[in-house]
Protein backbone atom coordinates (compact mmCIF):
# COMPACT_ATOMS: atom_id res chain seq x y z
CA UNK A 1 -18.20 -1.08 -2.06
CA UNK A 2 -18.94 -4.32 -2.69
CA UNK A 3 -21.80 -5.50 -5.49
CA UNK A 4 -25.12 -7.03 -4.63
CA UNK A 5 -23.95 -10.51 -5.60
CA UNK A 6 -20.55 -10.49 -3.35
CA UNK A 7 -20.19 -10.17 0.06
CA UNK A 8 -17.27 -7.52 1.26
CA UNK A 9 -13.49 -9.08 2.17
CA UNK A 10 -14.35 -11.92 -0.56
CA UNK A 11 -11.25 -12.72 -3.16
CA UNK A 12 -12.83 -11.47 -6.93
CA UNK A 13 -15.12 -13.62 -8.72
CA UNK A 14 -14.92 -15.04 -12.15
CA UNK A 15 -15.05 -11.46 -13.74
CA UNK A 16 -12.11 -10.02 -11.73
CA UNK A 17 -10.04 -13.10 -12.38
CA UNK A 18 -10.80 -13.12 -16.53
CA UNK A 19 -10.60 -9.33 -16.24
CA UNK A 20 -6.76 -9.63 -15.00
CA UNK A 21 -5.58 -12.75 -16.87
CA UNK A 22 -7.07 -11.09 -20.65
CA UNK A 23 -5.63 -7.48 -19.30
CA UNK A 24 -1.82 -9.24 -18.70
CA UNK A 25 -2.75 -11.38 -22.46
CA UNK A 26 -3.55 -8.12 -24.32
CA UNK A 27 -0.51 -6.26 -22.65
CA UNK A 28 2.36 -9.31 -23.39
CA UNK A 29 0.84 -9.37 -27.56
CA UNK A 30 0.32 -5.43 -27.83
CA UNK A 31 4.02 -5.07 -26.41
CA UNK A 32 5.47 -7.82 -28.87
CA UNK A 33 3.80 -5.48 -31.60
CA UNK A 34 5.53 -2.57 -30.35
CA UNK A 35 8.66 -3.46 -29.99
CA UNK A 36 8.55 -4.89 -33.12
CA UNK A 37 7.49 -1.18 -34.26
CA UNK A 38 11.07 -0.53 -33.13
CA UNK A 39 13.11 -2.75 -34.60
CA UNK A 40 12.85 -5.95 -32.65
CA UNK A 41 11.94 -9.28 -34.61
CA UNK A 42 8.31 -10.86 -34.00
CA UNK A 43 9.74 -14.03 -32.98
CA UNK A 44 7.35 -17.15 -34.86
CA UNK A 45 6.99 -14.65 -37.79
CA UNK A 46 8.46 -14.35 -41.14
CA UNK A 47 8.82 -11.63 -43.59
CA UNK A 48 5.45 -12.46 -45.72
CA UNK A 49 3.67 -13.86 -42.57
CA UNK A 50 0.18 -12.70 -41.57
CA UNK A 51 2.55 -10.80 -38.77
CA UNK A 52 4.09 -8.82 -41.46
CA UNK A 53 1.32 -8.38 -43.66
CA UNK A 54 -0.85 -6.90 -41.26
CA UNK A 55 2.36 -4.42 -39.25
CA UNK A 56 2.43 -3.19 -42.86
CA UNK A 57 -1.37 -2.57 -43.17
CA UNK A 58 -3.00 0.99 -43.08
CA UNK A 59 -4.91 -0.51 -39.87
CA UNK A 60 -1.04 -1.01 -38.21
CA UNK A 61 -1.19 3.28 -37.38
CA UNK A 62 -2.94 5.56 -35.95
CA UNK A 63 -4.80 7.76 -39.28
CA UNK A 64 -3.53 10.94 -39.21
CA UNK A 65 -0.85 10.54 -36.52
CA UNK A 66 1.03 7.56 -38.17
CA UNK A 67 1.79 6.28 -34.88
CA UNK A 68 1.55 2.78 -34.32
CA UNK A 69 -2.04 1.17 -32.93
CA UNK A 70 0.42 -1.26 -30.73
CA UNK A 71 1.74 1.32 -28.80
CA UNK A 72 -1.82 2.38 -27.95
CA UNK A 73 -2.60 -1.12 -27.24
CA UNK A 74 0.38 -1.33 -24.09
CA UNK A 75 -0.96 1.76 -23.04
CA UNK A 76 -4.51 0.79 -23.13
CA UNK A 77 -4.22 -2.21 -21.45
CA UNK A 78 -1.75 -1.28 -19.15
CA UNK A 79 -3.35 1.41 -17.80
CA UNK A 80 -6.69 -0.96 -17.29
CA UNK A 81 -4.51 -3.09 -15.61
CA UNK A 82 -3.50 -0.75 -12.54
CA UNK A 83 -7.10 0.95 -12.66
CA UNK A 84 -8.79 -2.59 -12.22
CA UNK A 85 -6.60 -3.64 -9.85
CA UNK A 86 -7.60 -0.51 -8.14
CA UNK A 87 -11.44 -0.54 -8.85
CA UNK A 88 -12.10 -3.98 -6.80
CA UNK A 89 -15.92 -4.56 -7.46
CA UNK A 90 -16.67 -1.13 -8.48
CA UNK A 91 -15.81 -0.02 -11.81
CA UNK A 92 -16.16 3.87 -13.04
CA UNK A 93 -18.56 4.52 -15.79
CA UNK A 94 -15.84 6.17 -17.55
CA UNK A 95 -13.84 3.21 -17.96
CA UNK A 96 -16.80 0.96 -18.95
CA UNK A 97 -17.58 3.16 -21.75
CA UNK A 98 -13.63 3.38 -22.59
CA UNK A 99 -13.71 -0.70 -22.70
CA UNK A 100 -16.75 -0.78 -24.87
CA UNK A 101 -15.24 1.36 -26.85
CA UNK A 102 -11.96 -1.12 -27.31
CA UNK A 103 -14.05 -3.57 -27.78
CA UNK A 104 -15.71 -2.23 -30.62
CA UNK A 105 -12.38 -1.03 -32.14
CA UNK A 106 -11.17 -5.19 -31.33
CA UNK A 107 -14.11 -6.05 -33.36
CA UNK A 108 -13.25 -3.89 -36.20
CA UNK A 109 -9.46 -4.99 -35.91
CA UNK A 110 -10.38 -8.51 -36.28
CA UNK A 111 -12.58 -7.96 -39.53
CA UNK A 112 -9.94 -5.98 -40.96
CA UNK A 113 -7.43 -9.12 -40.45
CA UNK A 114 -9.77 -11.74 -42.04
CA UNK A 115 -10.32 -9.31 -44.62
CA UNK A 116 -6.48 -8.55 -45.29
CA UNK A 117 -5.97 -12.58 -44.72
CA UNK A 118 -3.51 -11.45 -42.19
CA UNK A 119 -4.64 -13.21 -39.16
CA UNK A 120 -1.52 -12.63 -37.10
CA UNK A 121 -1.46 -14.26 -33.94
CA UNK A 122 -0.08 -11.38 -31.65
CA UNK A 123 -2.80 -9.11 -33.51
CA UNK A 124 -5.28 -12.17 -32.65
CA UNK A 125 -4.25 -12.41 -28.83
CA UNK A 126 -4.54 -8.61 -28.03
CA UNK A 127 -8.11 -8.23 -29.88
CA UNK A 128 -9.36 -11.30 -28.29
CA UNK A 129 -7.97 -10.12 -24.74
CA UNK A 130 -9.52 -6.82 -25.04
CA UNK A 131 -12.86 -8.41 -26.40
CA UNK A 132 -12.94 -11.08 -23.33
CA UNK A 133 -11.84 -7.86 -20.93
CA UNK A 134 -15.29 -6.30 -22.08
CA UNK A 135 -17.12 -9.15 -20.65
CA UNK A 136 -15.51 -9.08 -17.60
CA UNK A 137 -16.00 -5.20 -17.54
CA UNK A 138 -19.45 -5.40 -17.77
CA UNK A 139 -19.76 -8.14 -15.39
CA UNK A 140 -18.76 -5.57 -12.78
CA UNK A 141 -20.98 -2.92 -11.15
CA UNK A 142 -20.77 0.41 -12.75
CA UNK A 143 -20.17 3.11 -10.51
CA UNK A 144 -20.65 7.05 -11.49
CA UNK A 145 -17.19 8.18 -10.28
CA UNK A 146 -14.42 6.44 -9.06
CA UNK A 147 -11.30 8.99 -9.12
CA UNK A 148 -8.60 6.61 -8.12
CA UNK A 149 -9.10 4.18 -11.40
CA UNK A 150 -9.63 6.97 -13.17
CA UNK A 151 -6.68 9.08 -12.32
CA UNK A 152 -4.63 5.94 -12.41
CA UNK A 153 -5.16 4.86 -16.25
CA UNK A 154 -4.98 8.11 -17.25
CA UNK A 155 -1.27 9.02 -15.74
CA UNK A 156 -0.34 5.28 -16.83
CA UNK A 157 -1.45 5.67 -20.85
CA UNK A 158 0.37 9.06 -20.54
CA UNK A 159 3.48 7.53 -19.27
CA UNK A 160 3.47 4.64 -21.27
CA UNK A 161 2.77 6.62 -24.32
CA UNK A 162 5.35 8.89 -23.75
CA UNK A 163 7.53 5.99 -23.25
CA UNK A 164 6.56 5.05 -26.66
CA UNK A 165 7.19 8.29 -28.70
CA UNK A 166 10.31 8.78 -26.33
CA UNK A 167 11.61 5.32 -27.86
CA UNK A 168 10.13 5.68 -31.36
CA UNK A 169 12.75 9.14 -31.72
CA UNK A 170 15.65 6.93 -30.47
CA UNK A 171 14.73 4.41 -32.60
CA UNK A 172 14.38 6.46 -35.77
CA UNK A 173 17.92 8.43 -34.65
CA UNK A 174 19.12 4.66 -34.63
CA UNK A 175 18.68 4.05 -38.06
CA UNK A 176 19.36 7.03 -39.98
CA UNK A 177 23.09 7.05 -38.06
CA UNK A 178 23.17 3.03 -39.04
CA UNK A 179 21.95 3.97 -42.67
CA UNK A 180 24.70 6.89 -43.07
């Protein structure tokens, strides 16, 4: 259903197009993260970079779980990515409150990193991406229920997080057989 503002059949406005382009930003920095998390190099990062410095921070994991924040990040965004895609001009209320709620856990990323003085740039990009992604989520009409968004960032974060502790155990079996 299209919004007040936009006729049906017309190509996405502003919002959608922002919406997209900071949803593909936030997924190519929170994937550099993460496979960093597994052993790749952070290419344009040394070893006492801000990069570094803030992968080796208690804000780099999950409290409690020590699983890494980036591999919540390419799940996050990547499952936003198919459900907006999906949503056209409507978006679910569910998701809109999810997105707030990234964007208030971008805010508190980015004071953590200009309080650490670790101002990585990958860190930088996926914050930033997920803060401009808030606009454009609430530039969108809220709808109560949507169930084809819904159901389709929910099976993506499951698969990609799955993915991700999948990996993680091959990575770990990696190198405790290259350390023996």
């Amino acid at each position: 259903m299209a919004s007040p503002q936009e006729p049906p059949g017309r190509a996405p406005g502003p919002e959608g197009v922002l919406g997209g382009a900071a949803l593909a930003v936030g997924l190519a920095a929170s994937a550099v993260l993460a496979l960093r998390h597994l052993g790749a190099p952070l290419v344009g990062c040394g070893l006492d970079s801000p990069c570094e410095r803030a992968l080796a921070s208690a804000f780099a994991r999950v409290p409690g779980l020590g699983w890494p924040v980036a591999f919540l990040g390419v799940a996050y965004f990547a499952g936003l990515a198919l459900a907006w895609g999906l949503a056209a001009r409507d978006w679910p209320r569910s998701l809109a409150w999810l997105v707030r709620a990234g964007g208030v856990a971008a805010l508190g990323f980015l004071a953590a990193a200009m309080w650490l003085a670790a101002l990585c740039p990958y860190c930088l990009a996926a914050q930033s991406a997920g803060l401009a992604f808030w606009w454009a989520s609430e530039r969108r009409r809220a709808r109560a229920r949507a169930w084809r968004p819904e159901l389709a960032f929910t099976l993506v974060f499951l698969a990609v997080a799955l993915g991700f502790v999948l990996a993680e155990a091959r990575a770990r079996q990696s190198r405790a057989a290259a350390a023996r």
